[in-house]
C-alpha atoms as a PDB file:
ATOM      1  CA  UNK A   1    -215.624 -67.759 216.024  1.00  0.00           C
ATOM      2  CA  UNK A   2    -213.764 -64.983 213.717  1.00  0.00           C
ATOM      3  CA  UNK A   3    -214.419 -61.695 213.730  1.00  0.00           C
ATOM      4  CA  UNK A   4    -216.416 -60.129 211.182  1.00  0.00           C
ATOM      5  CA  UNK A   5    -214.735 -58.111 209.137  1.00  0.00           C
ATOM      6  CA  UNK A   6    -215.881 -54.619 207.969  1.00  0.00           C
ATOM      7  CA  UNK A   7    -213.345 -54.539 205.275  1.00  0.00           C
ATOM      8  CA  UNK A   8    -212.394 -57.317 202.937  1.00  0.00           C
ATOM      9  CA  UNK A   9    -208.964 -57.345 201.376  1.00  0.00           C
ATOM     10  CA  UNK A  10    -209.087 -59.850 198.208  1.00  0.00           C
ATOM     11  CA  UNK A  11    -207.093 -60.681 195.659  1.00  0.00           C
ATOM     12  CA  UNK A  12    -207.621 -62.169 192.103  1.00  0.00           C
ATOM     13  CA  UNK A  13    -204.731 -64.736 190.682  1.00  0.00           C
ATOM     14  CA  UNK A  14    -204.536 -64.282 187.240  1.00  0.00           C
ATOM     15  CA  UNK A  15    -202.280 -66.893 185.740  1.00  0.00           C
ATOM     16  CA  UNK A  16    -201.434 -68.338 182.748  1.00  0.00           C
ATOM     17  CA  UNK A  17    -201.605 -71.871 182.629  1.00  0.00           C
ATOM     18  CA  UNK A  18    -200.448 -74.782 180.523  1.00  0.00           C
ATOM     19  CA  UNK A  19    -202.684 -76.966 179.054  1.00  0.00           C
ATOM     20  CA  UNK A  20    -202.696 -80.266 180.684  1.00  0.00           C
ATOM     21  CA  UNK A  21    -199.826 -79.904 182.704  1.00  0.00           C
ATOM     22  CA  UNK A  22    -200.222 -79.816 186.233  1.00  0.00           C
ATOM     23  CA  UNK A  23    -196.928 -80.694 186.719  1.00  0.00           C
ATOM     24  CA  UNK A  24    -196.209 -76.927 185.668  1.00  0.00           C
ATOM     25  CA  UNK A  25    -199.350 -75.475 187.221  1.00  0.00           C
ATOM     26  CA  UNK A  26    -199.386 -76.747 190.566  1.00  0.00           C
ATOM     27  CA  UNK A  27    -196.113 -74.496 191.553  1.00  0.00           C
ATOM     28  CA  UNK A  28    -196.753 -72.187 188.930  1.00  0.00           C
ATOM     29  CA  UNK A  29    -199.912 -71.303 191.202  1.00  0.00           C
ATOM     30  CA  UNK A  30    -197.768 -71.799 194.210  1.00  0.00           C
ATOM     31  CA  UNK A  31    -195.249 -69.195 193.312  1.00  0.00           C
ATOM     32  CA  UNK A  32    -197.741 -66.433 192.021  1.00  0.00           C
ATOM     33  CA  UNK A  33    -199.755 -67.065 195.628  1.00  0.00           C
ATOM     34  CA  UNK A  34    -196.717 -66.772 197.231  1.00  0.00           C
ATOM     35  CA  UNK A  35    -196.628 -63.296 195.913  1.00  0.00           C
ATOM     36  CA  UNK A  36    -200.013 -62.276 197.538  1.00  0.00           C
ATOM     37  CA  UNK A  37    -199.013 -59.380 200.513  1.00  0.00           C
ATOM     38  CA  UNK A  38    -202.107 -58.981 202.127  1.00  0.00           C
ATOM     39  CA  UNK A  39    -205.362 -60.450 201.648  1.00  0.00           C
ATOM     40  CA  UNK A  40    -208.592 -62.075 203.197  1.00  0.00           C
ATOM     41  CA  UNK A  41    -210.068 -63.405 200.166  1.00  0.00           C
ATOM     42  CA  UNK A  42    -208.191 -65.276 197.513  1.00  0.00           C
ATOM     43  CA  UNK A  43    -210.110 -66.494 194.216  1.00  0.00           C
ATOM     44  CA  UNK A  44    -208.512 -68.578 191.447  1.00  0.00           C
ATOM     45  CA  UNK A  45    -209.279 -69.241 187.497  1.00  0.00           C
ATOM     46  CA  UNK A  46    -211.423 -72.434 186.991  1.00  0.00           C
ATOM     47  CA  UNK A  47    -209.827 -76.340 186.913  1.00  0.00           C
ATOM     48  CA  UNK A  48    -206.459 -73.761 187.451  1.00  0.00           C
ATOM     49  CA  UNK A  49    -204.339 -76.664 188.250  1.00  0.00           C
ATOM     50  CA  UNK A  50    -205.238 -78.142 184.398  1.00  0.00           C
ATOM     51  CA  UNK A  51    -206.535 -74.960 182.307  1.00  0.00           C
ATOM     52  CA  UNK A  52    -210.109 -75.886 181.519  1.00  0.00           C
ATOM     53  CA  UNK A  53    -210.837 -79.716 179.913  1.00  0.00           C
ATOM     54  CA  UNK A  54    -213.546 -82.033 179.937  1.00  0.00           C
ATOM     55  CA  UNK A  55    -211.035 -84.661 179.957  1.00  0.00           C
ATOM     56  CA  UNK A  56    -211.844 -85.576 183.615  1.00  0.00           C
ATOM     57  CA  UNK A  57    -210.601 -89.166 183.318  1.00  0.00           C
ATOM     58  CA  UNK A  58    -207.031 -88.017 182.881  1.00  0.00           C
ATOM     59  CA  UNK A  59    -206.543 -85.465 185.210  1.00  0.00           C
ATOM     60  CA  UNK A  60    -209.109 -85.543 187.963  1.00  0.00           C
ATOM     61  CA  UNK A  61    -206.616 -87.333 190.148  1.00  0.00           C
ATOM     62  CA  UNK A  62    -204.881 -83.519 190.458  1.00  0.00           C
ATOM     63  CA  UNK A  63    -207.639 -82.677 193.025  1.00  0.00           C
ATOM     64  CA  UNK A  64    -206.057 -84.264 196.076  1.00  0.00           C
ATOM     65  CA  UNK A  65    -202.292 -82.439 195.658  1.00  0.00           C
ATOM     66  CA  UNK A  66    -204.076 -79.331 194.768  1.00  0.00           C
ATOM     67  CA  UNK A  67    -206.564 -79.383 197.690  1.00  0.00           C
ATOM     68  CA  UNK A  68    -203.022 -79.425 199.822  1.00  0.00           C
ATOM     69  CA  UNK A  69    -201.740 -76.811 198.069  1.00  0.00           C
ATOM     70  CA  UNK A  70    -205.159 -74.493 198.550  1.00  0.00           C
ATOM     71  CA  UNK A  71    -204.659 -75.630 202.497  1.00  0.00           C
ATOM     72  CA  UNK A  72    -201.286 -74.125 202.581  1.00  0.00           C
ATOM     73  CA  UNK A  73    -201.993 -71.293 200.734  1.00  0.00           C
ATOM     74  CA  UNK A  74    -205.030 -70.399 202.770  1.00  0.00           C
ATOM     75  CA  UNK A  75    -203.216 -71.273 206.522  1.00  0.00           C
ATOM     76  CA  UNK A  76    -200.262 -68.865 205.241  1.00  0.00           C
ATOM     77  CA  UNK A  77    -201.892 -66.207 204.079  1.00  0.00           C
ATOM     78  CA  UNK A  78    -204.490 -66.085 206.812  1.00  0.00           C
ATOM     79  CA  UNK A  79    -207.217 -66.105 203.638  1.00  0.00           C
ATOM     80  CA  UNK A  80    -210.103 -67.981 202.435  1.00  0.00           C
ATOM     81  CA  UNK A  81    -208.732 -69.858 199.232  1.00  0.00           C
ATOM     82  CA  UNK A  82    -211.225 -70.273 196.534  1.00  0.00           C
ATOM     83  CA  UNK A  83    -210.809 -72.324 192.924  1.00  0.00           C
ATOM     84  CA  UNK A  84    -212.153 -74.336 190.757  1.00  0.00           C
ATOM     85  CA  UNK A  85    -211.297 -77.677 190.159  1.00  0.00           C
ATOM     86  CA  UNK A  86    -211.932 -81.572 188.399  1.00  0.00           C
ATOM     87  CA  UNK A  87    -213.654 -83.623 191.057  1.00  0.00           C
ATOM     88  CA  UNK A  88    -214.785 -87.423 191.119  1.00  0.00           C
ATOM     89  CA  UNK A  89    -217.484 -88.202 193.263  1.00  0.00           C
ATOM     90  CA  UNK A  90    -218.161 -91.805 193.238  1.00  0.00           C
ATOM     91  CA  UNK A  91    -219.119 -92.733 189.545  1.00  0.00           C
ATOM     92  CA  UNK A  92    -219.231 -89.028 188.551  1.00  0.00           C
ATOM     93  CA  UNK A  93    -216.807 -86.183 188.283  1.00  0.00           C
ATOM     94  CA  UNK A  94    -218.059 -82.165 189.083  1.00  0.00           C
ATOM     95  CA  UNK A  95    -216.648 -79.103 188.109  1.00  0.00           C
ATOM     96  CA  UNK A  96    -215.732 -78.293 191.632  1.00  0.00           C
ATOM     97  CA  UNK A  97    -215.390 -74.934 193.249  1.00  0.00           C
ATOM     98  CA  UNK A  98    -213.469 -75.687 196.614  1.00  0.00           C
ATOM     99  CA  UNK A  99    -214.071 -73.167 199.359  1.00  0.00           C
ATOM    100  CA  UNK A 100    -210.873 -74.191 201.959  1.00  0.00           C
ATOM    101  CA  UNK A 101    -210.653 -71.798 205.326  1.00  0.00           C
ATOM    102  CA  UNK A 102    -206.980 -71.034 206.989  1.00  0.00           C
ATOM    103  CA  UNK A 103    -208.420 -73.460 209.455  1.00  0.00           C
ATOM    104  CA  UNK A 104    -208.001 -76.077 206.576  1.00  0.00           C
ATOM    105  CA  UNK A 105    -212.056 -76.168 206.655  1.00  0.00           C
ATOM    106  CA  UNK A 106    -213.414 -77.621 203.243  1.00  0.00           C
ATOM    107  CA  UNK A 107    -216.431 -76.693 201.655  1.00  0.00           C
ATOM    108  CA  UNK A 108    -217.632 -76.852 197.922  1.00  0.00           C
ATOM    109  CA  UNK A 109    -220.246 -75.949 195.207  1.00  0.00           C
ATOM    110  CA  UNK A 110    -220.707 -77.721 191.906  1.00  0.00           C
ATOM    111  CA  UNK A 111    -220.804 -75.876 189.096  1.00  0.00           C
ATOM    112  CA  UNK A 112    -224.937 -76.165 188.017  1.00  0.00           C
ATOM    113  CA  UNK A 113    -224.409 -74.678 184.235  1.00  0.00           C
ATOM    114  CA  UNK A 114    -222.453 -77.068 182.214  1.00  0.00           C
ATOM    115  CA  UNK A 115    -220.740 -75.824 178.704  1.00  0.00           C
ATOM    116  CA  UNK A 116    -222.623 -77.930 176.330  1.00  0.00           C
ATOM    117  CA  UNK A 117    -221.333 -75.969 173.436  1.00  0.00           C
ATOM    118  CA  UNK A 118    -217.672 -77.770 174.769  1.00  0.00           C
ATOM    119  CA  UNK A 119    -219.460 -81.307 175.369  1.00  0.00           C
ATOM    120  CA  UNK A 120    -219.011 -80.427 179.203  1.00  0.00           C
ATOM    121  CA  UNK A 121    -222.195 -81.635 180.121  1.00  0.00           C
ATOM    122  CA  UNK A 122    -221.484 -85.084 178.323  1.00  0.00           C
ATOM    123  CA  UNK A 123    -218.841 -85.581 181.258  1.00  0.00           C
ATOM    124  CA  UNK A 124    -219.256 -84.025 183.849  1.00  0.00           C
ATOM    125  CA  UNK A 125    -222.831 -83.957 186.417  1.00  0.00           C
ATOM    126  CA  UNK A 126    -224.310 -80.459 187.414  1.00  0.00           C
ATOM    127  CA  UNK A 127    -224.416 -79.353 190.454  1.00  0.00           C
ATOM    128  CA  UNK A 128    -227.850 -78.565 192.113  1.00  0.00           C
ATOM    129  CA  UNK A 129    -227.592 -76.140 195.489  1.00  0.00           C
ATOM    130  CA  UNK A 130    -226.481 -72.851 195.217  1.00  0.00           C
ATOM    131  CA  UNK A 131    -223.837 -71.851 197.889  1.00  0.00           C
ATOM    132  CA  UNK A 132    -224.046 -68.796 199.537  1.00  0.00           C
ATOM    133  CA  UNK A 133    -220.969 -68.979 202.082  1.00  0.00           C
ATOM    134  CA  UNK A 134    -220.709 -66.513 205.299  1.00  0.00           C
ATOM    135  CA  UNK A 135    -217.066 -65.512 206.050  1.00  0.00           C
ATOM    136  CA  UNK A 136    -216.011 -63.271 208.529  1.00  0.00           C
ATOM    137  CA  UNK A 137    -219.196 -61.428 208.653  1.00  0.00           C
ATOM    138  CA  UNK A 138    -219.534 -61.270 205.112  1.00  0.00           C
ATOM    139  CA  UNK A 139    -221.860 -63.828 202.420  1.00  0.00           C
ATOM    140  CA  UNK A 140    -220.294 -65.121 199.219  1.00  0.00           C
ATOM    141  CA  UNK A 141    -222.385 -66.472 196.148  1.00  0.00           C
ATOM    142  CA  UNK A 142    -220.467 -68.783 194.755  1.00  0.00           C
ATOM    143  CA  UNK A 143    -220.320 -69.658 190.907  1.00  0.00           C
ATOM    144  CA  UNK A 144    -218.047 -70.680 188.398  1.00  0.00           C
ATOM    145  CA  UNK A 145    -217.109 -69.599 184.744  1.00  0.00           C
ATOM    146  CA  UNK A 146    -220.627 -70.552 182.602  1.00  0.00           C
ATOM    147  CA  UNK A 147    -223.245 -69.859 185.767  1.00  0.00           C
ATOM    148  CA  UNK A 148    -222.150 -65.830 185.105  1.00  0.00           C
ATOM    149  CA  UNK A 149    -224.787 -66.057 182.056  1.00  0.00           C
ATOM    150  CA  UNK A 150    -227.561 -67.099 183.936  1.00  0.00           C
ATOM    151  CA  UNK A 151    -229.097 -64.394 186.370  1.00  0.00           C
ATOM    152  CA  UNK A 152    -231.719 -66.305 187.983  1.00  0.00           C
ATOM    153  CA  UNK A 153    -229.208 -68.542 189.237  1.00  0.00           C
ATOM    154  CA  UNK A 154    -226.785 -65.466 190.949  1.00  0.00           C
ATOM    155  CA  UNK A 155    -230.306 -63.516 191.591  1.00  0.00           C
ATOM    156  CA  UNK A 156    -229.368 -61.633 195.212  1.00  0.00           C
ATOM    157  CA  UNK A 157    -232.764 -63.325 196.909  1.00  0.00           C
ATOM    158  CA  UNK A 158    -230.434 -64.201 200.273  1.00  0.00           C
ATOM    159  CA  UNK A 159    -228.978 -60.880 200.803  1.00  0.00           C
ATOM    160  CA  UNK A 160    -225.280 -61.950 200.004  1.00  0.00           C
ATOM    161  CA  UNK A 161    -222.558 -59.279 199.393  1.00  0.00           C
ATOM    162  CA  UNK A 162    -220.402 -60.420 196.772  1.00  0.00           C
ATOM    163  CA  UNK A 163    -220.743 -62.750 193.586  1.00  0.00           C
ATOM    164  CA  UNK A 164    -217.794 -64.391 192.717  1.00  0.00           C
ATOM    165  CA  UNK A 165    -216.968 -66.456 189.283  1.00  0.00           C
ATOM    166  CA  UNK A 166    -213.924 -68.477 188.980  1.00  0.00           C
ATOM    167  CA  UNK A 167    -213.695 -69.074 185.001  1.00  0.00           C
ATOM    168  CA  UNK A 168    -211.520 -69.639 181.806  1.00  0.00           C
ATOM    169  CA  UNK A 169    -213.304 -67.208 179.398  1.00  0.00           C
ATOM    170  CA  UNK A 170    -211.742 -66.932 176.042  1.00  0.00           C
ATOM    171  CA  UNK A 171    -210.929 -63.609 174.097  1.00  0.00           C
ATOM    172  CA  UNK A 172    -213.949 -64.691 171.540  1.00  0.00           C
ATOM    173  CA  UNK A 173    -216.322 -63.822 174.613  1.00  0.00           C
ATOM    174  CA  UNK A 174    -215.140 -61.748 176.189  1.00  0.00           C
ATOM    175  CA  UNK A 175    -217.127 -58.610 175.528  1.00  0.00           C
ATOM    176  CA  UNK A 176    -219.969 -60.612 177.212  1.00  0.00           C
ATOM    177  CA  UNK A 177    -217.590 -62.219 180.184  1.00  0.00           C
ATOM    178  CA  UNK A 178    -216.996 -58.123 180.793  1.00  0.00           C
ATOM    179  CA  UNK A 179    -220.770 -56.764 180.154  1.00  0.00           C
ATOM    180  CA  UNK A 180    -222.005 -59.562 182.507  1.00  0.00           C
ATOM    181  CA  UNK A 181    -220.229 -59.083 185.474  1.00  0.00           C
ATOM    182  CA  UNK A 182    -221.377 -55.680 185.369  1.00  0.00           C
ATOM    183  CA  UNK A 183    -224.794 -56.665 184.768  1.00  0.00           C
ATOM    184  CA  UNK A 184    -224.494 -59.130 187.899  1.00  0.00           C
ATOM    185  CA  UNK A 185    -223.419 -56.562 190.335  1.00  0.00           C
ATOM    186  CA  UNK A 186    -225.577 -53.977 188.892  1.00  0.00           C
ATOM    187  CA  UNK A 187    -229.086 -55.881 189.215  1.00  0.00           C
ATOM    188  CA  UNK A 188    -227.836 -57.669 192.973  1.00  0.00           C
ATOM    189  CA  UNK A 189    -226.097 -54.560 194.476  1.00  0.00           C
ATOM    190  CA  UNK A 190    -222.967 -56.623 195.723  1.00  0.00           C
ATOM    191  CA  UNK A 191    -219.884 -56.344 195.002  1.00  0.00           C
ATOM    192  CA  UNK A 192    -218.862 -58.596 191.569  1.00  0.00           C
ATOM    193  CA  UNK A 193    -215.204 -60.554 191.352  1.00  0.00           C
ATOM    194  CA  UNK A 194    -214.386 -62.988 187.814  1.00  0.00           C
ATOM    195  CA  UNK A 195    -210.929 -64.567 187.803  1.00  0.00           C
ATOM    196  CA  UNK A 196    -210.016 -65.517 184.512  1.00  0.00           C
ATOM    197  CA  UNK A 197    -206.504 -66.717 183.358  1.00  0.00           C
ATOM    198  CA  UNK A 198    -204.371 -65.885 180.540  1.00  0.00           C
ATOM    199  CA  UNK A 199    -202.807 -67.263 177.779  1.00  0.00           C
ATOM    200  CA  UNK A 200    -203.226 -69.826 174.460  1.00  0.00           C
ATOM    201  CA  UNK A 201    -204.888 -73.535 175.013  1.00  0.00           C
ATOM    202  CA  UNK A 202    -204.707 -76.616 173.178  1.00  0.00           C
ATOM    203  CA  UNK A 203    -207.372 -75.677 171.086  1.00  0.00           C
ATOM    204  CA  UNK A 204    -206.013 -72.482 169.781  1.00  0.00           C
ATOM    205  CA  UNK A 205    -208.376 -70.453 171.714  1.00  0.00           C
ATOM    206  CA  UNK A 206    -206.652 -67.255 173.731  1.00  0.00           C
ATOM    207  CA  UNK A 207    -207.415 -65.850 177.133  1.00  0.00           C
ATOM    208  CA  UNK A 208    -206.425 -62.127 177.823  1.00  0.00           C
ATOM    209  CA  UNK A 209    -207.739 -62.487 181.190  1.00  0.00           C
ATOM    210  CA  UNK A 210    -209.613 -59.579 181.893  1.00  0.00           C
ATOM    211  CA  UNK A 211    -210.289 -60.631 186.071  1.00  0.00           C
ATOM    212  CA  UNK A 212    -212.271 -57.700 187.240  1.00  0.00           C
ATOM    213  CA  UNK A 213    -213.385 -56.623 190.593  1.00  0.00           C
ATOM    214  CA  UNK A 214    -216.585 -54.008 189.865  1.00  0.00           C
ATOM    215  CA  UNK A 215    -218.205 -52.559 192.829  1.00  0.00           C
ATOM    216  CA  UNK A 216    -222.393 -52.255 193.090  1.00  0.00           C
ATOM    217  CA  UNK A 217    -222.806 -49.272 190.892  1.00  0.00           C
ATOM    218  CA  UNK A 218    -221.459 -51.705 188.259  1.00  0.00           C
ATOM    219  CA  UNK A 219    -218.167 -49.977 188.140  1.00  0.00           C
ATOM    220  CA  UNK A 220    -214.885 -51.504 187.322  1.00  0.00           C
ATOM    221  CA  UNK A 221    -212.563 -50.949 190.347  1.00  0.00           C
ATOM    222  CA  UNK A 222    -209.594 -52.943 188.713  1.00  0.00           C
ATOM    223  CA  UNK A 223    -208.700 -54.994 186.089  1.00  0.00           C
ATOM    224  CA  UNK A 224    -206.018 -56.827 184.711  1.00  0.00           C
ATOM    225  CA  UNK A 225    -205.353 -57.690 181.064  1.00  0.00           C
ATOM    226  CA  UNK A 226    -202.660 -59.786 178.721  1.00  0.00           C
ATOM    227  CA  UNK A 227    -200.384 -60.642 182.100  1.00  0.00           C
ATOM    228  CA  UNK A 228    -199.979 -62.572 185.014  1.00  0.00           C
ATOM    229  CA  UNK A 229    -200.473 -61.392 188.341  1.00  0.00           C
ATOM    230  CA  UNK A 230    -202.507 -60.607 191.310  1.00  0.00           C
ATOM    231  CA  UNK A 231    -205.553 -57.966 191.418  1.00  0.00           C
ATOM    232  CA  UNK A 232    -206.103 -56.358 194.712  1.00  0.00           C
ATOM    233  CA  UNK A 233    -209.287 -54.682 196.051  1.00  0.00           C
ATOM    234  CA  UNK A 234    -210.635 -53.663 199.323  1.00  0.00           C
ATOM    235  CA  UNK A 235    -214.273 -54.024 200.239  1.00  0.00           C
ATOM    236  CA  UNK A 236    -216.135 -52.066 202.809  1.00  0.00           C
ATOM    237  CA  UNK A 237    -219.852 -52.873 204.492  1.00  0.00           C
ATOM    238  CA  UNK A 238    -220.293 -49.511 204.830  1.00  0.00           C
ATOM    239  CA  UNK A 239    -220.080 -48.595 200.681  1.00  0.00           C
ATOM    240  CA  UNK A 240    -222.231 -51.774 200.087  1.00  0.00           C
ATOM    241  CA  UNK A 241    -224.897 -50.095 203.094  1.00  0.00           C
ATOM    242  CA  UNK A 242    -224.896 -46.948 201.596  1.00  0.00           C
ATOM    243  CA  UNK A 243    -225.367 -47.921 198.351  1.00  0.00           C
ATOM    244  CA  UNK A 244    -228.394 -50.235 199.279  1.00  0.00           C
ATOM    245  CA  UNK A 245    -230.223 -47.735 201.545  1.00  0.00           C
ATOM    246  CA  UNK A 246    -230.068 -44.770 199.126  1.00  0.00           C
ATOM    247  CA  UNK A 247    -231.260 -47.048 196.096  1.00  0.00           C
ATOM    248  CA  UNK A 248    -233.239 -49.730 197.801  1.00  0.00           C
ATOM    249  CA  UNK A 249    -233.915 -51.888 194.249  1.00  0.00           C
ATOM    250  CA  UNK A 250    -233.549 -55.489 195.998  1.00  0.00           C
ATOM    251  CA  UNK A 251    -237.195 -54.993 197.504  1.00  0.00           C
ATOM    252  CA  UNK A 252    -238.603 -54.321 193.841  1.00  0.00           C
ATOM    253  CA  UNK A 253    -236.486 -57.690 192.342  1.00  0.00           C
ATOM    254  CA  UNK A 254    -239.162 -60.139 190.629  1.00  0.00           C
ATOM    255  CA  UNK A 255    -239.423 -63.536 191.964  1.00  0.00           C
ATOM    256  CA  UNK A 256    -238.454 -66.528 190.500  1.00  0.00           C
ATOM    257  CA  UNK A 257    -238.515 -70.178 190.752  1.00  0.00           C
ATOM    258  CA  UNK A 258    -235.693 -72.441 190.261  1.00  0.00           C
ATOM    259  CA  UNK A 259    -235.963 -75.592 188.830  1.00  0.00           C
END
């Protein structure tokens, strides 16, 4: 058993990767990790170890190195190492969010909203569980990139704390990447985290990042734009308590059913 933890320290990598080149990216990530000084949370941009693709039968055998590398990261740091990444499952490949523990404890959640409008959902399979993980006395919804523009899906129905998304959201966007992760922590009272990279893809679309870390209220405790590098944070239970007893809104939240 750990103890819970009435603070959480996290920390946001915001890299900029290269397009179908893990050969870069895998100690890319590694060095900018290995400039992390204190944390208990660690999230990562989505497929980080390719920049986003749906060109899963080229690069999906990445997953195994860069599980290691997560299980390193997370035993040195002491921190729960999240990111998203390619994934074949028997016939199928996921856009896989990898949950990995400093014990070197794996857990995932499939990413259920697939980017049509990018032929992701001609590829890859949705997931179809949410995944609301408890860590140290704390629950994390976990998402990735799309999900954010789907509330039902994040709706705070299991009394989790945070919401995280770990996306590539492009600059055309990314107006909407930044009103809905306000919206998200706004309507669930938790704390909201999106870790989005930086940087130009294949396809001439560019990323300025923007990885935010807004508190309930809706309110934009950091952010990070046009560069590399970590975002830090601190989380208390007793902010996320106060702010839920004085404006108890989750009893009033409508009801829905998921498909």
């Amino acid at each position: 058993m750990t103890p819970d933890l009435a603070q959480l320290r996290v920390a946001l990598v915001q890299g900029q990767p290269l397009w179908h080149n893990p050969e870069y990216n895998l100690p890319h990530y590694d060095e900018l990790v290995g400039t992390i000084k204190q944390a208990d949370l660690i999230l990562l941009p989505e497929m980080w170890p390719t920049g986003y693709t749906i060109q899963a039968h080229k690069y999906h055998d990445t997953e195994s190195t860069a599980i290691d590398k997560m299980r390193i990261w997370a035993a040195a740091q002491s921190a729960l190492v999240v990111g998203s990444l390619i994934a074949k499952d028997g016939d199928s490949y996921y856009n896989r969010l990898y949950i990995v523990e400093p014990s070197g404890r794996l857990s995932y959640y499939d990413k259920k909203h697939l980017f049509g409008f990018a032929g992701e959902d001609r590829v890859f399979s949705p997931g179809k569980e949410q995944l609301t993980y408890d860590y140290k006395g704390w629950r994390l919804r976990m998402n990735v990139c799309y999900d954010l523009r789907f509330p039902v899906w994040s709706r705070n129905t299991d009394k989790y704390d945070i919401v995280l998304y770990s996306a590539n959201w492009p600059d055309k966007r990314i107006d909407a990447w930044r009103t809905l992760l306000k919206a998200r922590a706004i309507e669930n009272q938790a704390y909201a985290l999106g870790c989005n990279c930086v940087g130009e893809d294949l396809w001439n679309n560019t990323y300025s990042g923007h990885s935010s870390i807004i508190n309930p209220h809706g309110e934009v405790l950091t952010e990070m734009v046009k560069e590399e590098g970590i975002l830090y944070a601190e989380m208390t239970k007793e902010a996320l308590a106060v702010v839920r007893a004085k404006l108890p809104f989750l009893a009033d939240q409508d009801r829905f059913e998921l498909l």
